[in-house]
C-alpha atoms as a PDB file:
ATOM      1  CA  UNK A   1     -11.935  15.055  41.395  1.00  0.00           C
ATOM      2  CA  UNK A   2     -15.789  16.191  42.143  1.00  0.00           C
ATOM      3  CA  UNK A   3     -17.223  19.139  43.057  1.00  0.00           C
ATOM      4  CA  UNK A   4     -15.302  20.041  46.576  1.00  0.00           C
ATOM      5  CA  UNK A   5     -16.695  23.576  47.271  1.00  0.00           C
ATOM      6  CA  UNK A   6     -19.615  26.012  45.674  1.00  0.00           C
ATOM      7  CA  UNK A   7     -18.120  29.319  45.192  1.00  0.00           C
ATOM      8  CA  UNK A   8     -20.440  32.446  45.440  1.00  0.00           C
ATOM      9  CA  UNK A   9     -21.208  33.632  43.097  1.00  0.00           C
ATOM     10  CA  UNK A  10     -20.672  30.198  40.403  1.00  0.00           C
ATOM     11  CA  UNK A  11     -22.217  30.690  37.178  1.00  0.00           C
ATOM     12  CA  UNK A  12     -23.510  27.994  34.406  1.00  0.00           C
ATOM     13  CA  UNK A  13     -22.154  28.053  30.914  1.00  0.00           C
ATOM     14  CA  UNK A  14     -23.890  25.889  28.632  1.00  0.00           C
ATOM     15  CA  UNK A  15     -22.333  25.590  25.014  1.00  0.00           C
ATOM     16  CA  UNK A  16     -23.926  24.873  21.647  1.00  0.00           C
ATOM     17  CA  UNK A  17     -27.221  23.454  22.666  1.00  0.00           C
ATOM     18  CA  UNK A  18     -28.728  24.931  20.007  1.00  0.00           C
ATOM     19  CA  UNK A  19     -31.595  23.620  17.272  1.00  0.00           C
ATOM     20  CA  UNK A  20     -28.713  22.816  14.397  1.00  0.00           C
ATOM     21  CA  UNK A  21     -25.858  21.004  16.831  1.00  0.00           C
ATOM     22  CA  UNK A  22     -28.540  18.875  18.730  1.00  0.00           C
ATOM     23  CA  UNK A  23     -29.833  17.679  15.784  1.00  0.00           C
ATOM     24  CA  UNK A  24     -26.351  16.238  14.390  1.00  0.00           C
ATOM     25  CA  UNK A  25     -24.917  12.413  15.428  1.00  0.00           C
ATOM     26  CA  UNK A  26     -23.710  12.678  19.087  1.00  0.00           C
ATOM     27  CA  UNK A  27     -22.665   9.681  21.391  1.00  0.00           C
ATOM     28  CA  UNK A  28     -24.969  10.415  23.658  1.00  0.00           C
ATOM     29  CA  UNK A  29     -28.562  11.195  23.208  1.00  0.00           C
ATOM     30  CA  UNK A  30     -29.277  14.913  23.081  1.00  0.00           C
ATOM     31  CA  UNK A  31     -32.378  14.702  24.570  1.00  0.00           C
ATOM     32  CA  UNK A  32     -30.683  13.473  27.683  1.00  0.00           C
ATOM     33  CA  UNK A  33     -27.873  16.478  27.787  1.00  0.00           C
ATOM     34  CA  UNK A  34     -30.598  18.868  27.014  1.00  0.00           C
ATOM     35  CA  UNK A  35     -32.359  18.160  30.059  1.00  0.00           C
ATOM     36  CA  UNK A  36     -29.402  17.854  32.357  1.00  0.00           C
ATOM     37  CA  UNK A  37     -28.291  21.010  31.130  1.00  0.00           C
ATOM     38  CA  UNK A  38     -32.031  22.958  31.348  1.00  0.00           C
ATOM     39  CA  UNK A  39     -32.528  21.425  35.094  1.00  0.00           C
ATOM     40  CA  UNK A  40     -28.792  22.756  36.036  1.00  0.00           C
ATOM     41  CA  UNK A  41     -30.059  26.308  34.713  1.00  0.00           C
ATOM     42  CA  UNK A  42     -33.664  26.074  37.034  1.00  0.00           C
ATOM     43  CA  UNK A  43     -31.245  25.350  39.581  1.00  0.00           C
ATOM     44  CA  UNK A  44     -28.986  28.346  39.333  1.00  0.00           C
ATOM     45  CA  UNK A  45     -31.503  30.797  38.076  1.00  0.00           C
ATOM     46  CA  UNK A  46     -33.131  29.810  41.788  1.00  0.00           C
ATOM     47  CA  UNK A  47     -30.156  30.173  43.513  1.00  0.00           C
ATOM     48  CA  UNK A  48     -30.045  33.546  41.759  1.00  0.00           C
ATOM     49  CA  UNK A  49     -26.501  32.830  40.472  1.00  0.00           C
ATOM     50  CA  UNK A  50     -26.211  33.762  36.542  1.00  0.00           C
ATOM     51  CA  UNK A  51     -27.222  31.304  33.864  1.00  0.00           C
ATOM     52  CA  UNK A  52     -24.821  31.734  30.657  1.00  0.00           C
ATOM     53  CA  UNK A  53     -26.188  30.264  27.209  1.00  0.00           C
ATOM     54  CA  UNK A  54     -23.593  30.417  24.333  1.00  0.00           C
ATOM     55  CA  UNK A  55     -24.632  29.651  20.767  1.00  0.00           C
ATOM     56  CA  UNK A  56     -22.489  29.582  17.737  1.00  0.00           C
ATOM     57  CA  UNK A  57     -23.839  31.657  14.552  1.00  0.00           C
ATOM     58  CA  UNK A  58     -21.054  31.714  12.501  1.00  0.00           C
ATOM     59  CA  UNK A  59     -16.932  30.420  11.613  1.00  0.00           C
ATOM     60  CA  UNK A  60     -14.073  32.565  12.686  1.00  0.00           C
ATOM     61  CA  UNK A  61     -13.474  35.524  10.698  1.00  0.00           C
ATOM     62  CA  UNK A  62     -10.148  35.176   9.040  1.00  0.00           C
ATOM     63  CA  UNK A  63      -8.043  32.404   7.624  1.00  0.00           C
ATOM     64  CA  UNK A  64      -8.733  28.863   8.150  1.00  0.00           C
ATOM     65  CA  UNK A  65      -7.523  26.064   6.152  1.00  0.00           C
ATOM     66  CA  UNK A  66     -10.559  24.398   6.122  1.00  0.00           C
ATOM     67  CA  UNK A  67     -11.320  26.780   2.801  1.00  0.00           C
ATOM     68  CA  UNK A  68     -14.909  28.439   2.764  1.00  0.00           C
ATOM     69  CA  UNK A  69     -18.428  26.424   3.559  1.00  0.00           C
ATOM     70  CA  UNK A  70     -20.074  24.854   0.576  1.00  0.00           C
ATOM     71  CA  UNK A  71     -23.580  25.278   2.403  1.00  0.00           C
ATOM     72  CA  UNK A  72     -25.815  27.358   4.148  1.00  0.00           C
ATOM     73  CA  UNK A  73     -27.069  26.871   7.297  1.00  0.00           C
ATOM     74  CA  UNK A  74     -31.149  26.720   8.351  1.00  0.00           C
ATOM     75  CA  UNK A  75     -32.513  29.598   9.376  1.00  0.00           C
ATOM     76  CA  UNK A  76     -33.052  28.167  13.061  1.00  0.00           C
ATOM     77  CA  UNK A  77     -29.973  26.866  13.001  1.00  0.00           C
ATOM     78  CA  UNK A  78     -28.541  28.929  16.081  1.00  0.00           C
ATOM     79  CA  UNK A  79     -31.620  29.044  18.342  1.00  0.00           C
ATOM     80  CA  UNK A  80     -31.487  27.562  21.490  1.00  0.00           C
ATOM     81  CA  UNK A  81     -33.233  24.847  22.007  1.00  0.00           C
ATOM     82  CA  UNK A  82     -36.653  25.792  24.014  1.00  0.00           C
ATOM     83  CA  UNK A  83     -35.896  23.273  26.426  1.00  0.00           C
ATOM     84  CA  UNK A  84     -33.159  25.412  28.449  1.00  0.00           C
ATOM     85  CA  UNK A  85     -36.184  28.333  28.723  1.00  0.00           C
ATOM     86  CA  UNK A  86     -34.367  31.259  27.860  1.00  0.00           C
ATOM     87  CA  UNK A  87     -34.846  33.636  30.934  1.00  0.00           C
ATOM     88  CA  UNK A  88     -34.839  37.971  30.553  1.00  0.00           C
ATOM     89  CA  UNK A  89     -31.951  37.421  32.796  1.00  0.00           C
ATOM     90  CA  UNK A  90     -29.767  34.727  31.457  1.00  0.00           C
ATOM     91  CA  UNK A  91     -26.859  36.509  29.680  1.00  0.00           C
ATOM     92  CA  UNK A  92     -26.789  35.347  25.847  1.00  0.00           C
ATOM     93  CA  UNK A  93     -23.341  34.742  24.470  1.00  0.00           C
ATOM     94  CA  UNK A  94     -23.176  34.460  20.633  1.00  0.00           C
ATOM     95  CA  UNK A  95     -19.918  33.052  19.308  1.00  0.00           C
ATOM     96  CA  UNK A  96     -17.860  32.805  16.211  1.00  0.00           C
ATOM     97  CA  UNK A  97     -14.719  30.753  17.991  1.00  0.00           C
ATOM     98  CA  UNK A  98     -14.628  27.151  19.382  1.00  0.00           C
ATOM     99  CA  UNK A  99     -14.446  28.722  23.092  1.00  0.00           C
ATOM    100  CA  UNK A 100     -17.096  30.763  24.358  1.00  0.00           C
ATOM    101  CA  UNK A 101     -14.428  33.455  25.756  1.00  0.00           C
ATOM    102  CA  UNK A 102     -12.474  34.795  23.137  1.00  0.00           C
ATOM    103  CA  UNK A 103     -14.447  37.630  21.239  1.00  0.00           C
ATOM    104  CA  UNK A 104     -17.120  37.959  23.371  1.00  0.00           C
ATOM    105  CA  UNK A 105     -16.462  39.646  26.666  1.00  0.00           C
ATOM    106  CA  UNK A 106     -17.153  37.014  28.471  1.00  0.00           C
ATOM    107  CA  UNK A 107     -14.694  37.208  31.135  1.00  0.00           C
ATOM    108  CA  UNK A 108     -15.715  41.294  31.661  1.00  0.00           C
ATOM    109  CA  UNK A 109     -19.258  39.866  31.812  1.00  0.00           C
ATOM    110  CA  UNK A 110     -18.568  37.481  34.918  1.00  0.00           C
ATOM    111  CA  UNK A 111     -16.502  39.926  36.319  1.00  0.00           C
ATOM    112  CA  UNK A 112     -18.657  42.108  36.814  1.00  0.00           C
ATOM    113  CA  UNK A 113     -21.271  39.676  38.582  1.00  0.00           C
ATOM    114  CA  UNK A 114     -17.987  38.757  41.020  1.00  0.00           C
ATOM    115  CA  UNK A 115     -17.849  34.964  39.746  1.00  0.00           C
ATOM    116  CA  UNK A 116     -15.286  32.624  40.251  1.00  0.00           C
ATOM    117  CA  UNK A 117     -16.368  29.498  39.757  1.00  0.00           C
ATOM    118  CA  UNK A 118     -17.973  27.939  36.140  1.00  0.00           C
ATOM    119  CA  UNK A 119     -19.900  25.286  35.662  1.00  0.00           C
ATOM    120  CA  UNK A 120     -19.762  23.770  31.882  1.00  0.00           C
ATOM    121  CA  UNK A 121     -21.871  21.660  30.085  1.00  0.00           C
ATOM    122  CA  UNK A 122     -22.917  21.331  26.370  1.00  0.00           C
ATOM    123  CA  UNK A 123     -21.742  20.051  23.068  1.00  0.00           C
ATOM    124  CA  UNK A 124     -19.480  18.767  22.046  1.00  0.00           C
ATOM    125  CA  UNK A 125     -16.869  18.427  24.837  1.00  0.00           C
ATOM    126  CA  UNK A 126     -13.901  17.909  22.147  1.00  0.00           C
ATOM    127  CA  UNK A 127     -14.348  21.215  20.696  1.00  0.00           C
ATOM    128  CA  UNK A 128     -16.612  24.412  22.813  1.00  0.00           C
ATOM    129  CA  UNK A 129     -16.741  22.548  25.907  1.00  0.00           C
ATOM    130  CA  UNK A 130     -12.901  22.145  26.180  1.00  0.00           C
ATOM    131  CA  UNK A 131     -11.770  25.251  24.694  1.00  0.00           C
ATOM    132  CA  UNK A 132     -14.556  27.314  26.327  1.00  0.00           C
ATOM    133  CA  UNK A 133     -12.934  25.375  29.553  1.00  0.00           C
ATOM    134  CA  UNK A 134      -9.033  25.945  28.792  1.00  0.00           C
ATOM    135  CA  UNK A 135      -9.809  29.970  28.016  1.00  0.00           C
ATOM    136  CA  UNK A 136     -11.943  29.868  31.911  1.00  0.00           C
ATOM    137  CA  UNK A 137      -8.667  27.968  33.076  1.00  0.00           C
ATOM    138  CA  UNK A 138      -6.248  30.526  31.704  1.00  0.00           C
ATOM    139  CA  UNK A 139      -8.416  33.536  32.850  1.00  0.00           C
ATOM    140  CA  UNK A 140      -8.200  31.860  36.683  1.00  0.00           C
ATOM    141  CA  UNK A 141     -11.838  30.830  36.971  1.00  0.00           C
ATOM    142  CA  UNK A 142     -12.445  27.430  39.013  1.00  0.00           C
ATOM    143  CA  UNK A 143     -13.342  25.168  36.631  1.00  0.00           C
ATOM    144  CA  UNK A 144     -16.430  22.224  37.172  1.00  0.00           C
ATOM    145  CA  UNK A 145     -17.142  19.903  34.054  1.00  0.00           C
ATOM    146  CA  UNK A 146     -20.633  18.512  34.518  1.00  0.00           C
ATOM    147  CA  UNK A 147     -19.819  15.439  32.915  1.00  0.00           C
ATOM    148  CA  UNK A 148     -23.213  13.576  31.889  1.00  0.00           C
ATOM    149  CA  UNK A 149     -24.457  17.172  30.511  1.00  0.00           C
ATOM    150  CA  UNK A 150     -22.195  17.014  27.923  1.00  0.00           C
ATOM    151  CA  UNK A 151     -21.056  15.174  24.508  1.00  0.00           C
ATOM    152  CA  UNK A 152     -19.383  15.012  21.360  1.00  0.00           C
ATOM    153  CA  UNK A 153     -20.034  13.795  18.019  1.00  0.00           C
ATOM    154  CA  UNK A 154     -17.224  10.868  18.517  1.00  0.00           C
ATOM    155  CA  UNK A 155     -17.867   8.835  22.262  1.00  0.00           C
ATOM    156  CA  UNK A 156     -13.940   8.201  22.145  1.00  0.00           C
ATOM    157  CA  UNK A 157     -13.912  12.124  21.795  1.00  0.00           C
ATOM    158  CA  UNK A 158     -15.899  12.821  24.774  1.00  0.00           C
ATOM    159  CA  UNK A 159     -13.982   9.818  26.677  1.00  0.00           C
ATOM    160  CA  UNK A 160     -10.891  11.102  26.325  1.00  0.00           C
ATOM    161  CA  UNK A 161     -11.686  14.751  27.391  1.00  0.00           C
ATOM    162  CA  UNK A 162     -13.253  13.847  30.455  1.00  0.00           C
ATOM    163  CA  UNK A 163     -11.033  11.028  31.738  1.00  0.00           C
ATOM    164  CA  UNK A 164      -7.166  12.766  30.768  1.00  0.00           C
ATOM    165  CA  UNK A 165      -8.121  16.085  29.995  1.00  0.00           C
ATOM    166  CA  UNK A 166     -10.378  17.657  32.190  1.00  0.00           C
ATOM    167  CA  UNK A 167      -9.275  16.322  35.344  1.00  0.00           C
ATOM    168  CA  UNK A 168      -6.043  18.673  35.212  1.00  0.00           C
ATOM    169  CA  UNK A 169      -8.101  21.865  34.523  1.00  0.00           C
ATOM    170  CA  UNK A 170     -10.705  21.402  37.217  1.00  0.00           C
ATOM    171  CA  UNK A 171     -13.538  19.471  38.935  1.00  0.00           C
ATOM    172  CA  UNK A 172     -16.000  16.957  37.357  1.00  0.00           C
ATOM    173  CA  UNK A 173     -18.715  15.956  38.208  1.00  0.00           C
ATOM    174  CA  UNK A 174     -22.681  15.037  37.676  1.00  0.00           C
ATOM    175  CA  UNK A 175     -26.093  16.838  37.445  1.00  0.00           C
ATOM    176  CA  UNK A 176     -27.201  14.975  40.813  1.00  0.00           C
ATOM    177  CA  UNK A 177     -23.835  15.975  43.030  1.00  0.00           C
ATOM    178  CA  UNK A 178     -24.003  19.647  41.378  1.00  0.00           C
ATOM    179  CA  UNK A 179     -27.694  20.189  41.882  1.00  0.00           C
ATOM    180  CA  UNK A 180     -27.555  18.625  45.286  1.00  0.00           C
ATOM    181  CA  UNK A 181     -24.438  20.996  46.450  1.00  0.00           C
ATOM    182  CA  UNK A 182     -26.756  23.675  44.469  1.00  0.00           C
ATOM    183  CA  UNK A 183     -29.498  23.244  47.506  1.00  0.00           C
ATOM    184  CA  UNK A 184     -27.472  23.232  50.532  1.00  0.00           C
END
């Protein structure tokens, strides 16, 4: 279902688009989500609503079976990309999870502000994207996938997510219909 109503205050929450995830093999090209996602941020920063940029900088403490990384990672590696031009006013959400909620404060962050509504884009839509999504779902935020500012590693990934998944957690929709409902 697309976007049906603009809450006030909404908020953007764009996951992972950072220098070492943009970089990897996507299924769509980065460049593309990276712009989507940076105009949806000029938008909201205009509107005054809050702009929420999540990076990753490290694995989940405790046990995983996965077994411990082999590698290190670049020194950029969790930067934002420049593109999304990091405002004094954007809040800055570094992560160690999948979703961008748990073990953050997140959700006493938008709280605060009065938001109800989220607006998600990012990479990759299998992994932050949807759990970032199911944790805003669970903590009774209304929930807007921005569906061509967003991708995974595998297209059938991606595919899947927004076609059977998303759908029953909230709204999707595109950059145009968000940015035009952003300027009414």
């Amino acid at each position: 279902m697309p976007l049906t109503t603009l809450d006030n205050p909404a908020a953007l929450i764009v996951i992972d688009l950072q220098k070492g995830i943009v970089g990897m093999p996507l299924a769509h090209p980065a460049a593309e989500i990276v712009e989507r996602s940076a105009q949806l941020a000029r938008a909201f920063r205009k509107r005054g609503l809050p702009v929420v940029l999540v990076n990753v900088t490290a694995a989940a403490p405790g046990r995983t079976d996965a077994g411990p990384r082999k590698f290190s990672f670049p020194d950029d590696w969790a930067e934002l990309v420049p593109e999304l031009e990091q405002q004094p006013g954007d809040i800055l959400v570094s992560k160690q999870r999948v979703g961008a909620f748990i073990g953050t404060g997140l959700d006493e962050i938008l709280r605060e502000r009065g938001v109800t509504q989220v607006f998600l884009t990012g990479i990759a839509t299998s992994a932050g994207v949807q759990a970032t999504a199911f944790s805003a779902y669970d903590y009774g935020y209304n929930v807007v996938f921005v569906v061509d500012a967003m991708t995974d590693r595998e297209a059938e990934a991606h595919s899947y997510c927004i076609e059977k998944v998303f759908p029953k957690r909230g709204e999707t929709d595109s950059t145009a219909n968000v940015l035009k409902a952003l300027v009414l």
